[in-house]
Protein backbone atom coordinates (compact mmCIF):
# COMPACT_ATOMS: atom_id res chain seq x y z
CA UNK A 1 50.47 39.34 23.92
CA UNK A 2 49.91 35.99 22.52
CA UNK A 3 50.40 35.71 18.98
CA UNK A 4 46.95 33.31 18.71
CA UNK A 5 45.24 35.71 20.83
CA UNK A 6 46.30 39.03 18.48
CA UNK A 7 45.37 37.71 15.13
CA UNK A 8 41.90 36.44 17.23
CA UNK A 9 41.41 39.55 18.37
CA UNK A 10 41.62 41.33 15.21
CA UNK A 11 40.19 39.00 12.99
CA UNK A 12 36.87 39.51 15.15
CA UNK A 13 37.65 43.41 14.77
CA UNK A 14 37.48 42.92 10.95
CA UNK A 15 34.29 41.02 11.08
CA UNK A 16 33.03 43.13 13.18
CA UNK A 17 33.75 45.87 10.72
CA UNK A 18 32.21 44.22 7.80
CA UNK A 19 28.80 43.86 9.58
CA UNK A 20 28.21 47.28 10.17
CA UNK A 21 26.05 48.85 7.91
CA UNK A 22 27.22 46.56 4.85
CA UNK A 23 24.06 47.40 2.69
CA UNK A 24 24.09 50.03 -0.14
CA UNK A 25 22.96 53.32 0.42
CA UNK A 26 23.90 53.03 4.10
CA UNK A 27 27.19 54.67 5.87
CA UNK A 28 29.78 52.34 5.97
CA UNK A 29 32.34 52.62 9.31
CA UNK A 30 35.84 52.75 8.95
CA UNK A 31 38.22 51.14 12.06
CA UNK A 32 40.58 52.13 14.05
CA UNK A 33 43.23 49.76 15.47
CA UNK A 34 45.59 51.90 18.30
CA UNK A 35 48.54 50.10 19.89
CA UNK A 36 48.84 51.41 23.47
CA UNK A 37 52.24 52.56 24.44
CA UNK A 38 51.31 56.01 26.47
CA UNK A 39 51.74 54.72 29.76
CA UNK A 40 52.88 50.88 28.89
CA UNK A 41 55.33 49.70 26.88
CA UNK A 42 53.67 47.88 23.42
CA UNK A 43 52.89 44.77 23.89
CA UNK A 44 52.45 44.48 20.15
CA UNK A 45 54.48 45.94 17.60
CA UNK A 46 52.78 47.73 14.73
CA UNK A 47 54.41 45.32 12.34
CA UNK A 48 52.72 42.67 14.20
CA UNK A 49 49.21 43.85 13.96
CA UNK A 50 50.00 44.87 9.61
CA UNK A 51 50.86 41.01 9.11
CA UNK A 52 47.94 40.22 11.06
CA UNK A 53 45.68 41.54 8.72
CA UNK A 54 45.25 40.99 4.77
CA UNK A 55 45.13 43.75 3.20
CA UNK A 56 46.82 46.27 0.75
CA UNK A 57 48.67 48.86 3.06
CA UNK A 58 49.34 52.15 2.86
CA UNK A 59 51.95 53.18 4.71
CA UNK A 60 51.09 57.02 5.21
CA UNK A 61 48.03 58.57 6.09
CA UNK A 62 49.94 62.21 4.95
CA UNK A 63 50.40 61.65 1.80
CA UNK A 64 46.99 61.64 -0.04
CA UNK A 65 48.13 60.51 -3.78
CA UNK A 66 50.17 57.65 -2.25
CA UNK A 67 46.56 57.00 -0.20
CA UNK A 68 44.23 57.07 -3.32
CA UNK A 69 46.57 54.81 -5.41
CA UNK A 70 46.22 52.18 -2.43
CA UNK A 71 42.20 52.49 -2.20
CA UNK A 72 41.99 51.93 -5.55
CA UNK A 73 44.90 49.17 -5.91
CA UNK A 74 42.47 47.34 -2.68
CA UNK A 75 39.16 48.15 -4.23
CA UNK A 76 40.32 46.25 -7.65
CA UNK A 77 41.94 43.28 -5.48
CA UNK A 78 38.97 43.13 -3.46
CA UNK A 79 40.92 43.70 -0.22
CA UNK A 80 40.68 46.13 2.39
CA UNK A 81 42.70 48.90 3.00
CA UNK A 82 44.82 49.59 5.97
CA UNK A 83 46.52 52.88 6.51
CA UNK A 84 48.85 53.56 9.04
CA UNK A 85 49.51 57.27 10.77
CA UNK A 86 52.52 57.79 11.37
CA UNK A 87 52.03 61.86 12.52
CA UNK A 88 49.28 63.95 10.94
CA UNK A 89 46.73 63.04 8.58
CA UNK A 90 46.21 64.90 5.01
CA UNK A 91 43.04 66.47 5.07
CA UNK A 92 41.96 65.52 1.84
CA UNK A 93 42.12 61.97 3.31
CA UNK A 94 39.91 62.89 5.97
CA UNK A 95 37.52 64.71 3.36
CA UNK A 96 37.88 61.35 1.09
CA UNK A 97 36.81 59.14 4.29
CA UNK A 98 33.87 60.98 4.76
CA UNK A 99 32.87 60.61 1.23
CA UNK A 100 33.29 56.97 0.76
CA UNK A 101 31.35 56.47 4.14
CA UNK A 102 28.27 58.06 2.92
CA UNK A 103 28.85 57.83 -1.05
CA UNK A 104 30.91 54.35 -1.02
CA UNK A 105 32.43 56.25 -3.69
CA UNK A 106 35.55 58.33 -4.34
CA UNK A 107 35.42 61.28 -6.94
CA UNK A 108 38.73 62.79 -7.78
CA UNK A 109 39.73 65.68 -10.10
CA UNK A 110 42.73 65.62 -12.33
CA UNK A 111 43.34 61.98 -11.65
CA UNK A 112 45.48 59.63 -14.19
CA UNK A 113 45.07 62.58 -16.79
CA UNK A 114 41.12 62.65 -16.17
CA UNK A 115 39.40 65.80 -15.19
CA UNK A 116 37.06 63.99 -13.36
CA UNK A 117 37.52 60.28 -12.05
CA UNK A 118 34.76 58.57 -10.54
CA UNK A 119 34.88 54.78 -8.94
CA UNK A 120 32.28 53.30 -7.20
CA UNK A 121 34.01 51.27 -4.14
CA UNK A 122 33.40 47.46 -3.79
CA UNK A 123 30.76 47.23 -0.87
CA UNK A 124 33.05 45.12 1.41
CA UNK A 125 35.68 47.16 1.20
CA UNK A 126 36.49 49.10 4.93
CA UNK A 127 39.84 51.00 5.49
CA UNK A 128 41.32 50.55 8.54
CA UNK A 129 43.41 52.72 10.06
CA UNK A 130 46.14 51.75 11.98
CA UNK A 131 48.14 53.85 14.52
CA UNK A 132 49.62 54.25 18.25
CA UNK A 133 48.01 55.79 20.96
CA UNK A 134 51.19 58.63 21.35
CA UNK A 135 51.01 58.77 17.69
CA UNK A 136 47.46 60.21 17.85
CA UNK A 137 47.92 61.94 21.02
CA UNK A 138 50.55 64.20 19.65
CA UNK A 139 50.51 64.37 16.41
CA UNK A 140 47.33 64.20 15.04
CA UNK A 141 45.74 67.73 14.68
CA UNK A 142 41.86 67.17 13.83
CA UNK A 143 40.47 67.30 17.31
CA UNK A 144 37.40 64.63 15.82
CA UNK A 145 39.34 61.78 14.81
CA UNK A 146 38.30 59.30 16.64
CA UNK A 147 34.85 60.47 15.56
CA UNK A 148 35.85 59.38 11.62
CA UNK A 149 35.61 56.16 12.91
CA UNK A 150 32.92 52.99 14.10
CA UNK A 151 34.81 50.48 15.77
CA UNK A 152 38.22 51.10 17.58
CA UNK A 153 40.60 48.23 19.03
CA UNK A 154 42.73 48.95 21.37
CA UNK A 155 45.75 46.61 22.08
């Protein structure tokens, strides 16, 4: 794949993203980005796509402290926040995207030696999630996760 033609591609994904339901009060979509390598070899390297995109990354969607301490690092930089899965997901992080979807807010108990931490997310903020297809085929447990997300690219 074309190097011009990759960062196109997901530079429309992004802005894509940021359109949907960017109001207040609204559910906000997360993305999806899946490299194809089931019955293809990549074409794109998952290194490829993370330079591709500016963001803060997390580099493991299993371990939920590690995935908190990035949302909040991106909400304060005013960046988004891509994720990559690298086998299952935490479910707390799956519980915490379906918060900030409908909340656009993250509540967390004994955080930073607070019983109860509370930040409201910037409203352009989207977390992407980043993964390949064999990734999510096998290793991936929670039979809706596609569903936790709006848009999807597939490259």
């Amino acid at each position: 794949m074309k190097k011009k033609g990759l960062k196109k591609k997901i530079k429309d994904f992004i802005k894509v993203l940021k359109k949907i339901s960017p109001k207040p009060k609204q559910k906000i979509d997360h993305g999806l980005i899946v490299v194809e390598d089931i019955k293809q070899k990549p074409k794109v390297s998952l290194k490829k796509v993370k330079n591709g995109i500016d963001a803060v990354f997390c580099s493991d969607a299993g371990n939920y402290s590690n995935v908190v301490d990035k949302l909040i690092k991106a909400n304060k930089s005013k960046k988004d926040l891509l994720i990559e899965v690298r086998d299952s997901i935490n479910p707390k992080v799956i519980s915490l995207l379906k918060t900030i979807a409908v909340d656009q807010s993250i509540n967390l108990e004994d955080y930073k030696e607070k019983d109860v931490f509370h930040l409201n997310l910037n409203k352009n903020l989207r977390i992407i999630f980043l993964s390949k297809r064999s990734t999510i085929e096998k290793e991936v447990e929670y039979e809706f996760f596609y569903n936790l997300f709006g848009p999807i690219l597939s490259i």
